[in-house]
Protein backbone atom coordinates (compact mmCIF):
# COMPACT_ATOMS: atom_id res chain seq x y z
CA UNK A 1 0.00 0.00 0.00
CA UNK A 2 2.76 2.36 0.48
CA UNK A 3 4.08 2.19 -2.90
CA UNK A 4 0.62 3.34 -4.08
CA UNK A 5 0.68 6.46 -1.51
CA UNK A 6 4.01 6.89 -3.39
CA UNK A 7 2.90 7.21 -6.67
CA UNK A 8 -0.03 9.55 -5.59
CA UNK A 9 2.33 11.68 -3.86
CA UNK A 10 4.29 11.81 -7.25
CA UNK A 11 1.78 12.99 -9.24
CA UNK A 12 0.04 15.20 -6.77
CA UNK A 13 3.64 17.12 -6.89
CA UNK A 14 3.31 17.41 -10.26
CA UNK A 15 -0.02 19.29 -9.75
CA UNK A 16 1.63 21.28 -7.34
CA UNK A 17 4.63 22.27 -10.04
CA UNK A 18 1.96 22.44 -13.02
CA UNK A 19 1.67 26.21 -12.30
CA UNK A 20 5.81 26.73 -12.78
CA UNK A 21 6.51 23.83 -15.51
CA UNK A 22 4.15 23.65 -18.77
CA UNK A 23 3.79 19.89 -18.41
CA UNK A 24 5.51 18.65 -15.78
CA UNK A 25 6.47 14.71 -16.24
CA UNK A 26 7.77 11.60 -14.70
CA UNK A 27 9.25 8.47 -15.29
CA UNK A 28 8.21 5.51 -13.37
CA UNK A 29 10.43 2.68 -13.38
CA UNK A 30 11.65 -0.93 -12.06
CA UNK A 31 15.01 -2.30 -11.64
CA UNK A 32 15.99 0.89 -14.19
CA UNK A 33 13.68 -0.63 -16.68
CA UNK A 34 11.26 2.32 -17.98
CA UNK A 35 8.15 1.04 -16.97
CA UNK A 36 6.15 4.58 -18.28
CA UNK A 37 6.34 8.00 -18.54
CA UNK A 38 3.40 10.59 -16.86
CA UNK A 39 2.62 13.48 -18.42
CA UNK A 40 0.70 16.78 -16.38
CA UNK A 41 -1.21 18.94 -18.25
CA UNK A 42 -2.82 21.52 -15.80
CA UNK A 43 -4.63 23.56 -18.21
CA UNK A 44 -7.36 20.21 -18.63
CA UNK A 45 -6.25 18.98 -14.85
CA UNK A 46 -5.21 15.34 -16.82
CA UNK A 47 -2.35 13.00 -16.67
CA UNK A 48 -1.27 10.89 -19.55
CA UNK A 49 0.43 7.35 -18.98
CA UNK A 50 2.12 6.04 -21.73
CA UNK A 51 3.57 2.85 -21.31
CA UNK A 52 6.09 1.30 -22.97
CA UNK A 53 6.11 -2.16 -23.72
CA UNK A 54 8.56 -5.20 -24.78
CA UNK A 55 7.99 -5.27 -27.94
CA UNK A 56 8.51 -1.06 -27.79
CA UNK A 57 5.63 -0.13 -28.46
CA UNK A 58 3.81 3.16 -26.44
CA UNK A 59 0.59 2.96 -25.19
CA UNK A 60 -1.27 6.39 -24.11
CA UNK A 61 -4.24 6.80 -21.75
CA UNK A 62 -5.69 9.89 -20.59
CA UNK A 63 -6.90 10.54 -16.93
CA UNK A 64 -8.64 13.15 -15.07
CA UNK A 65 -8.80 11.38 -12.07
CA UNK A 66 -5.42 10.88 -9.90
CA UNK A 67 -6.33 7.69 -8.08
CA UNK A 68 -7.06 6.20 -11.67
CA UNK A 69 -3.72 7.20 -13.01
CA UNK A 70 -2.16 5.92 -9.80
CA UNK A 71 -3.49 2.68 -10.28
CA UNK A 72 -3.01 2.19 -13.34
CA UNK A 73 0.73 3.31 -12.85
CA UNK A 74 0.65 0.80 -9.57
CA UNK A 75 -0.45 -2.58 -12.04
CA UNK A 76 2.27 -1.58 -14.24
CA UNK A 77 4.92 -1.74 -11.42
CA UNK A 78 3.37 -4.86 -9.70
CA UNK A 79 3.01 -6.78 -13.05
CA UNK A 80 6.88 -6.16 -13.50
CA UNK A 81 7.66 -7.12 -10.09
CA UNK A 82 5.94 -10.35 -10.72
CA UNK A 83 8.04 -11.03 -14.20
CA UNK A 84 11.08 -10.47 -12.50
């Protein structure tokens, strides 16, 4: 549970910075393997995920809700985990 608190905290401070940076983002990652990067945009209040797979290909989904995006980010992690 306190990795999720983590990534919320994350990506509530980029909220925080969205007022100084024009889209403030974050990589989220596992052993140093790139898991996704998070994207701010404050003018909508939305956070894109876009994952990157294996095979290197990017996936993109759109938020407006911060626990979503932290979950989502969360199964990303924990699906690694597992693999490894």
């Amino acid at each position: 549970m306190s990795q999720l608190i983590s990534i919320i905290q994350r990506l509530q401070t980029m909220q925080n910075i969205g007022d100084q940076e024009e889209n403030p983002q974050r990589l989220f990652e596992v052993n140093q393997k790139v898991l996704c990067q998070v994207r701010y945009f404050p003018a909508s209040h939305t956070y894109e995920v876009e994952e990157y797979s294996q095979d290197h290909d990017k996936q993109k989904y759109q938020f407006d809700d911060i626990d979503m995006a932290a979950i989502e980010i969360f199964d990303m992690i924990q699906e690694e985990k597992e693999r490894s």
